[in-house]
C-alpha atoms as a PDB file:
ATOM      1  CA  UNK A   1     136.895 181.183  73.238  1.00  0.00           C
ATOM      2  CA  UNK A   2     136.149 177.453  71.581  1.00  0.00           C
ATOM      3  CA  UNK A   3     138.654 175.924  73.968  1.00  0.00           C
ATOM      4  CA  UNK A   4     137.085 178.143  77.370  1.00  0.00           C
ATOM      5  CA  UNK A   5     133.171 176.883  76.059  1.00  0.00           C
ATOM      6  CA  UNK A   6     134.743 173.495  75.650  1.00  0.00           C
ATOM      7  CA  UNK A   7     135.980 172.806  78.967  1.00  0.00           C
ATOM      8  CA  UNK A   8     132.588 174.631  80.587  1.00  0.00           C
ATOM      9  CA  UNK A   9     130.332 172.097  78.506  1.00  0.00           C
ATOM     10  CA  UNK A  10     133.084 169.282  80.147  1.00  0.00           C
ATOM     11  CA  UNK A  11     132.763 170.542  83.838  1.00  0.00           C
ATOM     12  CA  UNK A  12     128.605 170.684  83.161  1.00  0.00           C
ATOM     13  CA  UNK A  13     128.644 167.127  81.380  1.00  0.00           C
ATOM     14  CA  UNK A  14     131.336 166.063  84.035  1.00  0.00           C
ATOM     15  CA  UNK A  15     129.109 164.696  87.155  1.00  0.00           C
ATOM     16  CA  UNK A  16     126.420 162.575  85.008  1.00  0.00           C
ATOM     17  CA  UNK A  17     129.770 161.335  83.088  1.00  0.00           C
ATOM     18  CA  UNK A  18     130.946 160.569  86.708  1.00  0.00           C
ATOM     19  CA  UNK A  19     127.363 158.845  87.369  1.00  0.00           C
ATOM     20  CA  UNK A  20     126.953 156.707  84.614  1.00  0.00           C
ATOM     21  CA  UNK A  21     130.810 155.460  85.018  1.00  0.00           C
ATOM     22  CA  UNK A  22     130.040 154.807  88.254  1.00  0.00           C
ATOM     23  CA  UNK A  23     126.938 152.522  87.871  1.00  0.00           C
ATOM     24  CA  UNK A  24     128.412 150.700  85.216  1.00  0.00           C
ATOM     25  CA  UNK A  25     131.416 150.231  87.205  1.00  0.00           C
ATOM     26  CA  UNK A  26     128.600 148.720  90.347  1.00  0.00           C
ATOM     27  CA  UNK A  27     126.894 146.952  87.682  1.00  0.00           C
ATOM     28  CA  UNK A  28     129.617 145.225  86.441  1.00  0.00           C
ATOM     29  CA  UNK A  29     131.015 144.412  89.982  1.00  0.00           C
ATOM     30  CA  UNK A  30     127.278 142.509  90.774  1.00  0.00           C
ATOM     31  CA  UNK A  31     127.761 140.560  88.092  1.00  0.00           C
ATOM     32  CA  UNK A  32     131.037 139.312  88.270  1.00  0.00           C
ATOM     33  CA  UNK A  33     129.655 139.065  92.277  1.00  0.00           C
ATOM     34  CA  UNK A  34     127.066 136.719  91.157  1.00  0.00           C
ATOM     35  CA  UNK A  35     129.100 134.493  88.863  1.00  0.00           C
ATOM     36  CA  UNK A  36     131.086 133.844  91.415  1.00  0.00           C
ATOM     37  CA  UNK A  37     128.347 133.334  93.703  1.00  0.00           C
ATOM     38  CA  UNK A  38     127.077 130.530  91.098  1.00  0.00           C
ATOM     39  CA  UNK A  39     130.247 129.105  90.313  1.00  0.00           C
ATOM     40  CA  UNK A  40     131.127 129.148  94.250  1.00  0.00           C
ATOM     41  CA  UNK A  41     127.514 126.628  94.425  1.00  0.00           C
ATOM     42  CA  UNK A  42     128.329 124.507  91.562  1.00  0.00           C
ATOM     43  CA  UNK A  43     131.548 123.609  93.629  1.00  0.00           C
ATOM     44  CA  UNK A  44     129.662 122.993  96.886  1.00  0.00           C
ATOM     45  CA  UNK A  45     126.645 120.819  95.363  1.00  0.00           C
ATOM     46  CA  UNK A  46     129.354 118.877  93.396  1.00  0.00           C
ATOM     47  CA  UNK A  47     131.322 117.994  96.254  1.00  0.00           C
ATOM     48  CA  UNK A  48     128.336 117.280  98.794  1.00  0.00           C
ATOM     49  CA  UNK A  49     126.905 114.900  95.996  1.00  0.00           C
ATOM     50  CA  UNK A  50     130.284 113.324  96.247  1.00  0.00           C
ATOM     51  CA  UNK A  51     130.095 113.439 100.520  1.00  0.00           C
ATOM     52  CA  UNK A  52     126.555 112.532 100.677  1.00  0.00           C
ATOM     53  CA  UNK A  53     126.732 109.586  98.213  1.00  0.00           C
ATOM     54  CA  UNK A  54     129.749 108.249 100.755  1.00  0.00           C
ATOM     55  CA  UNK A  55     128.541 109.123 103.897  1.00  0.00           C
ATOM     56  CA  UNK A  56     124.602 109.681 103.929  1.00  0.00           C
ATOM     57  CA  UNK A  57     123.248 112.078 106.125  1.00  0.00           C
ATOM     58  CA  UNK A  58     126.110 111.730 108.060  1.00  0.00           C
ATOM     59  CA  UNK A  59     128.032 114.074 106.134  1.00  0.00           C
ATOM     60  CA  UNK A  60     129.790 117.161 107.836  1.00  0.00           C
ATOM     61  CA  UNK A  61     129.702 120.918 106.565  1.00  0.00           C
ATOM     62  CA  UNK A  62     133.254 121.375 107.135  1.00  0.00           C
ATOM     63  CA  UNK A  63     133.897 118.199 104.913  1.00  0.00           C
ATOM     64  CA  UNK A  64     132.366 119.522 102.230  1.00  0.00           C
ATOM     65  CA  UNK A  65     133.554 123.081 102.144  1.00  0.00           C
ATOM     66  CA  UNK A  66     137.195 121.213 102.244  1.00  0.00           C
ATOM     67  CA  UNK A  67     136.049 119.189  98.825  1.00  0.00           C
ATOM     68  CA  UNK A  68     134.961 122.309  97.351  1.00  0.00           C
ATOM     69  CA  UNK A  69     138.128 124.475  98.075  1.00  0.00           C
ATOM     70  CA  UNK A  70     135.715 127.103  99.557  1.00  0.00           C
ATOM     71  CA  UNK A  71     135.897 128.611 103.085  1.00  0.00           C
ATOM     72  CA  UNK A  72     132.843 127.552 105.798  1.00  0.00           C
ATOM     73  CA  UNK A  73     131.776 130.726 105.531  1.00  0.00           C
ATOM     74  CA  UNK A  74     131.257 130.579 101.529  1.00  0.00           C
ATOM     75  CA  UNK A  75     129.175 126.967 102.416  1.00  0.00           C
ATOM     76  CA  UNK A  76     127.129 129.029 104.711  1.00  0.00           C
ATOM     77  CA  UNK A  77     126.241 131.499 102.710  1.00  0.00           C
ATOM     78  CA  UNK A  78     124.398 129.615 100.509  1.00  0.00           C
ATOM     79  CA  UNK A  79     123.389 126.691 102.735  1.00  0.00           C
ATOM     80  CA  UNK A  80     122.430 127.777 106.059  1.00  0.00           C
ATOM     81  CA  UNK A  81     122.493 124.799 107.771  1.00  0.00           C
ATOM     82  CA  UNK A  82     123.103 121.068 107.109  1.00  0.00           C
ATOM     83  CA  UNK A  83     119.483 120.309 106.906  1.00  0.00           C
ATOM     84  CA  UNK A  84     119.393 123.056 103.530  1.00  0.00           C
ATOM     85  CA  UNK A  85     122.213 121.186 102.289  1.00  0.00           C
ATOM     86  CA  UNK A  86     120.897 117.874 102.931  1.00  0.00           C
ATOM     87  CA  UNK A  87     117.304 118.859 101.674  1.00  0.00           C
ATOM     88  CA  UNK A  88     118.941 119.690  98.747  1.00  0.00           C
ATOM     89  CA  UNK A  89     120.767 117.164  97.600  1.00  0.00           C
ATOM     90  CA  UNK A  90     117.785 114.598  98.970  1.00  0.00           C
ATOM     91  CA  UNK A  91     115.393 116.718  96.648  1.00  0.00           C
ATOM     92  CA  UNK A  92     117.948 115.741  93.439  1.00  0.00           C
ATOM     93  CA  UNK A  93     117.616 112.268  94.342  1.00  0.00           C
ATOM     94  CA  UNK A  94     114.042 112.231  94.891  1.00  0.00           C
ATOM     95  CA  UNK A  95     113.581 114.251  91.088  1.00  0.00           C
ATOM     96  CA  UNK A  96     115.764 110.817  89.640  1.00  0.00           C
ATOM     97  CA  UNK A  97     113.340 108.794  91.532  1.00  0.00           C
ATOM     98  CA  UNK A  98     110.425 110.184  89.897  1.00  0.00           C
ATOM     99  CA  UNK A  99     111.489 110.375  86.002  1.00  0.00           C
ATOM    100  CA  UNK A 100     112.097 106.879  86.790  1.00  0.00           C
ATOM    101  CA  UNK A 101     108.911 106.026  87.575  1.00  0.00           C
ATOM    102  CA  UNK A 102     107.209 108.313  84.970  1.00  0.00           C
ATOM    103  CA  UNK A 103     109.336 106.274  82.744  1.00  0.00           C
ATOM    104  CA  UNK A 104     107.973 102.827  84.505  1.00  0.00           C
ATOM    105  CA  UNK A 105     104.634 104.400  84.230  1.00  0.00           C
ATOM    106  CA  UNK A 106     105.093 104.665  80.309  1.00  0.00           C
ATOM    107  CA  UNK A 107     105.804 101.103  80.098  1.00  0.00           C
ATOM    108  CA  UNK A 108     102.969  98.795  78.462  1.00  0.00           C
ATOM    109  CA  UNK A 109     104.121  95.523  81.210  1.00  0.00           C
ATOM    110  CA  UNK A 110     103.251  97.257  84.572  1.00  0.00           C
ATOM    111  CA  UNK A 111     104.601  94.172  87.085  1.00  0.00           C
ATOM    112  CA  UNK A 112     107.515  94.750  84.484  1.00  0.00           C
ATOM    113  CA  UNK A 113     107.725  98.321  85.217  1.00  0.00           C
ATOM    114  CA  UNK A 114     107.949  98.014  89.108  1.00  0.00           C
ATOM    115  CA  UNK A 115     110.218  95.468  88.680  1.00  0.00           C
ATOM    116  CA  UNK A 116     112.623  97.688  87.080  1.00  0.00           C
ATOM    117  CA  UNK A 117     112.350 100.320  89.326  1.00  0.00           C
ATOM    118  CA  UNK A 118     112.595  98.077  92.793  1.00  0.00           C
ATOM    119  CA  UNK A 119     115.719  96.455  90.764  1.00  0.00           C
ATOM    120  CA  UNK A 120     117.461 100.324  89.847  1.00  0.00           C
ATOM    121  CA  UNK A 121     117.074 101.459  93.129  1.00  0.00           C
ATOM    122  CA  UNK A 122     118.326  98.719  94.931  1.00  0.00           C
ATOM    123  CA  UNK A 123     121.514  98.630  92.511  1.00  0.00           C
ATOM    124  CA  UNK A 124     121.861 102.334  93.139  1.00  0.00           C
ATOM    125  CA  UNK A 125     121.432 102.229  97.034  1.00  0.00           C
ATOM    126  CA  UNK A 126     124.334  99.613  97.208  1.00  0.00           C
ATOM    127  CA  UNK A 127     127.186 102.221  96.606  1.00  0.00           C
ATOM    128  CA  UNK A 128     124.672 105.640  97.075  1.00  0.00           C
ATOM    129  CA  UNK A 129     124.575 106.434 100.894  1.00  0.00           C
ATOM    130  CA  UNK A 130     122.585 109.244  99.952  1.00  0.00           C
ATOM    131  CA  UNK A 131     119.751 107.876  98.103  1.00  0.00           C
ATOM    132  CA  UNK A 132     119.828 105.158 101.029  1.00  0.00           C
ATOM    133  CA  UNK A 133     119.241 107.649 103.229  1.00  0.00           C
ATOM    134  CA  UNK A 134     116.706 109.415 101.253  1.00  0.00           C
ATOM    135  CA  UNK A 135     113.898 106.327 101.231  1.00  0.00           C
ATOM    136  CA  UNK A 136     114.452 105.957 104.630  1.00  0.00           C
ATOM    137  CA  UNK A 137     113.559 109.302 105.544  1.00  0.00           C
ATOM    138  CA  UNK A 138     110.706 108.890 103.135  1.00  0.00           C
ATOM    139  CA  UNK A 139     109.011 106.908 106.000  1.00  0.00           C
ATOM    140  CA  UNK A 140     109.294 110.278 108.427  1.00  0.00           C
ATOM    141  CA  UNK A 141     105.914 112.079 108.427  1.00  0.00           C
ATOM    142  CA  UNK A 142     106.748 116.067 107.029  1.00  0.00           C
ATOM    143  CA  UNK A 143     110.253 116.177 106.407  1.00  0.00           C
ATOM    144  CA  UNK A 144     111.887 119.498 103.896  1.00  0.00           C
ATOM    145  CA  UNK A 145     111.292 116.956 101.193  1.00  0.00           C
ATOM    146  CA  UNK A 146     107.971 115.989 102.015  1.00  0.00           C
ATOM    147  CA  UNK A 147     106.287 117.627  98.340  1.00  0.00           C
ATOM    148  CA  UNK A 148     108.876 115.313  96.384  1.00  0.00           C
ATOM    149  CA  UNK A 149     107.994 112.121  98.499  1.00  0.00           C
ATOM    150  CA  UNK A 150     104.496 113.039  97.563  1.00  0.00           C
ATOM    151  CA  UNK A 151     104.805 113.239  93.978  1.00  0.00           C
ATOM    152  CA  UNK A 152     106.834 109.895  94.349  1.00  0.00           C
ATOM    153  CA  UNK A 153     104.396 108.368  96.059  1.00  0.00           C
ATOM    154  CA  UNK A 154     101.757 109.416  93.616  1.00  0.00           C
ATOM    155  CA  UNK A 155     102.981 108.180  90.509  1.00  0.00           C
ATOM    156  CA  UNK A 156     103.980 104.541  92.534  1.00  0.00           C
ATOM    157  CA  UNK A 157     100.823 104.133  93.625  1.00  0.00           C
ATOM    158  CA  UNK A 158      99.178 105.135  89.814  1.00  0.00           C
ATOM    159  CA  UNK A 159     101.543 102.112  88.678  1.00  0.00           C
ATOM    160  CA  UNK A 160     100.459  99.797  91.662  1.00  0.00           C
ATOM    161  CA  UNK A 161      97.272 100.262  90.204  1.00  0.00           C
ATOM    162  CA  UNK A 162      98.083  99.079  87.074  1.00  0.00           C
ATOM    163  CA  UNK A 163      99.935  96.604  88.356  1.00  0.00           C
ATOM    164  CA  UNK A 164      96.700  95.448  90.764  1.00  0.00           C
ATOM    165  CA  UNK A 165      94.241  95.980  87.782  1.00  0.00           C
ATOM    166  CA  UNK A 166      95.994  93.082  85.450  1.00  0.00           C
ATOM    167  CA  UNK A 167      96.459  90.849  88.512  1.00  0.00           C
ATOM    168  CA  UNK A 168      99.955  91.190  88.442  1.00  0.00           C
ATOM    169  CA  UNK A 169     100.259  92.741  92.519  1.00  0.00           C
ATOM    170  CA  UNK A 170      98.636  91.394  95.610  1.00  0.00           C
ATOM    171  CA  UNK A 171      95.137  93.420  95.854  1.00  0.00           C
ATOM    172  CA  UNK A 172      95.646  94.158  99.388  1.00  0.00           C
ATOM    173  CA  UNK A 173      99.089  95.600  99.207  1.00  0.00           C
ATOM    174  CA  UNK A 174      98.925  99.737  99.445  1.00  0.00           C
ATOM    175  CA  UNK A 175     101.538 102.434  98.424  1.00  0.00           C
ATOM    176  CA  UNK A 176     102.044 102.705 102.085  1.00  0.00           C
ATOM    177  CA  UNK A 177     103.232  99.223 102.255  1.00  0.00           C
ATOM    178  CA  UNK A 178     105.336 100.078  98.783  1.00  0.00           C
ATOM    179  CA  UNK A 179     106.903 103.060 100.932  1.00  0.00           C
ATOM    180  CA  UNK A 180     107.381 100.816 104.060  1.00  0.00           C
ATOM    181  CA  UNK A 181     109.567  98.246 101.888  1.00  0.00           C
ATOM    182  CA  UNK A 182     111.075 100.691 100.067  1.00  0.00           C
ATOM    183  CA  UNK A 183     112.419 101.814 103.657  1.00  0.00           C
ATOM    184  CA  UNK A 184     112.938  98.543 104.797  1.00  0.00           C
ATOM    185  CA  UNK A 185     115.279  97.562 101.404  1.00  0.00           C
ATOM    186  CA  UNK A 186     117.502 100.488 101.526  1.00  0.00           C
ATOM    187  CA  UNK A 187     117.879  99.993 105.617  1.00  0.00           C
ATOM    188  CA  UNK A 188     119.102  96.681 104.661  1.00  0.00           C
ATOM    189  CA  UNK A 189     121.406  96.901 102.020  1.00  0.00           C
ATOM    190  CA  UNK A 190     122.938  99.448 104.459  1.00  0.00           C
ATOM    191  CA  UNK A 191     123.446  96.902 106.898  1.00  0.00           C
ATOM    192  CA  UNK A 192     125.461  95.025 104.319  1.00  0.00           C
ATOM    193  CA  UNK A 193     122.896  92.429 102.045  1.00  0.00           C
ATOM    194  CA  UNK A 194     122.998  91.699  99.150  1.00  0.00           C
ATOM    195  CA  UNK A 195     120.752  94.056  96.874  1.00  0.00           C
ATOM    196  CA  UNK A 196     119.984  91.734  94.175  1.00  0.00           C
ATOM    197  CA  UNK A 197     118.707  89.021  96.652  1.00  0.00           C
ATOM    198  CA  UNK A 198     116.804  91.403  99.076  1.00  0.00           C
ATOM    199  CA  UNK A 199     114.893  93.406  95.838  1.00  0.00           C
ATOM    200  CA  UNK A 200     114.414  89.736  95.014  1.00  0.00           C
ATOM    201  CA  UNK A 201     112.587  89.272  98.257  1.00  0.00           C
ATOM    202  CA  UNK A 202     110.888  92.233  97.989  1.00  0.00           C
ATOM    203  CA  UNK A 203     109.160  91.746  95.025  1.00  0.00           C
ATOM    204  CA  UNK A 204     108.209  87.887  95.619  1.00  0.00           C
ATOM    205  CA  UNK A 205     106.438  89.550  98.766  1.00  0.00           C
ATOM    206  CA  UNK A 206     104.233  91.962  95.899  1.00  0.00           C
ATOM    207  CA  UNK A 207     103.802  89.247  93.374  1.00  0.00           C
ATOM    208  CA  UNK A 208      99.919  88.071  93.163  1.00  0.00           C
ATOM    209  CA  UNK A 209      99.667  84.198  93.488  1.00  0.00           C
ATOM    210  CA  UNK A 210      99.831  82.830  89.875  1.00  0.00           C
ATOM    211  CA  UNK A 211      97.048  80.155  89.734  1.00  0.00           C
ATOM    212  CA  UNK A 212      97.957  76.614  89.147  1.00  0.00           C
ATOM    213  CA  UNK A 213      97.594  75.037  85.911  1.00  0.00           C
ATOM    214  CA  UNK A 214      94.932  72.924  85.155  1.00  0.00           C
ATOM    215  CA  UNK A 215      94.796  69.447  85.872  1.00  0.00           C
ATOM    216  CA  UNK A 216      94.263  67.755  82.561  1.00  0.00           C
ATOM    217  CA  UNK A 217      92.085  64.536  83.161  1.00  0.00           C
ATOM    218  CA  UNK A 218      93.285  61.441  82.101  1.00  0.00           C
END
């Protein structure tokens, strides 16, 4: 009798049993789905950060799915077309840009500060196709990036402020004119000059006349 009321209660207890097996066994197949899914993108950002700082915008899907060791299919998937995957890796650039100049903004010499910044970039543009690429799209009106040009262009023009208010920057230069070089440096360090001498340039153009030194009578 104990074994025939055993094996009742197990074919009554037998389909939930079946149920909750079964939704663990889904549950653990979406999460070893998604970890996948995330290690599958870690591959593909690492080697389009690897394409783009080589090639620029140029760079080709199937180029980068070959770096990754993922099918075109896989690259798809998560970036639906070169402009998501550009976007993206334009956005990461763009986010260095800015702690940069939150970090220029923090410093206590402002002409200093933009000095710094003009000089990083430049260095950075000479072997980074990609951040090259970046500024110069900066200049485009809209753009997938457009809220991250923004905030660039908000803190550079809070520092050309600072820079203006201690007499440091010519008062009739405009963060639309800092954009507009910034555009013009990385367009010609692409075309081969040298980065130290053009940010040189660059900045001479910013500087505010120093007045001349007084004339002591004799």
């Amino acid at each position: 009798m104990a074994t025939a009321s055993a094996d009742i209660a197990s074919s009554q207890t037998s389909p939930a049993a079946s149920q909750r097996t079964g939704e663990l066994d889904h549950a653990v197949t979406e999460r070893h789905q998604r970890a996948d899914a995330r290690r599958n993108r870690e591959k593909i950002l690492a080697a389009a950060e690897s394409a783009f700082r080589e090639q620029g915008t140029a760079v080709q899907m199937e180029d980068v799915a070959r770096r990754a060791e993922v099918g075109v299919g896989t690259l798809y998937r998560h970036f639906p077309t070169k402009d998501h995957l550009v976007a993206e890796l334009a956005t990461h650039r763009f986010t260095g840009c800015i702690s940069e100049a939150e970090l220029a903004l923090a410093t206590a010499d402002a002409w200093a500060a933009i000095e710094c910044f003009v000089y990083r970039n430049a260095e950075q543009m000479a072997t980074d196709a990609g951040l090259r690429d970046t500024f110069r799209a900066a200049c485009q009106a809209g753009g997938i990036w457009a809220d991250e040009r923004d905030r660039l262009n908000r803190r550079l023009a809070a520092l050309l402020e600072q820079a203006q208010t201690n007499g440091s920057v010519r008062q009739d230069v405009t963060i639309d004119d800092v954009q507009a070089l910034m555009c013009g440096l990385s367009a010609a360090i692409a075309g081969g000059g040298d980065w130290q001498r053009i940010a040189s340039v660059m900045l001479a153009g910013l500087h505010a006349p120093q007045p001349a030194p007084a004339v002591t009578a004799r």
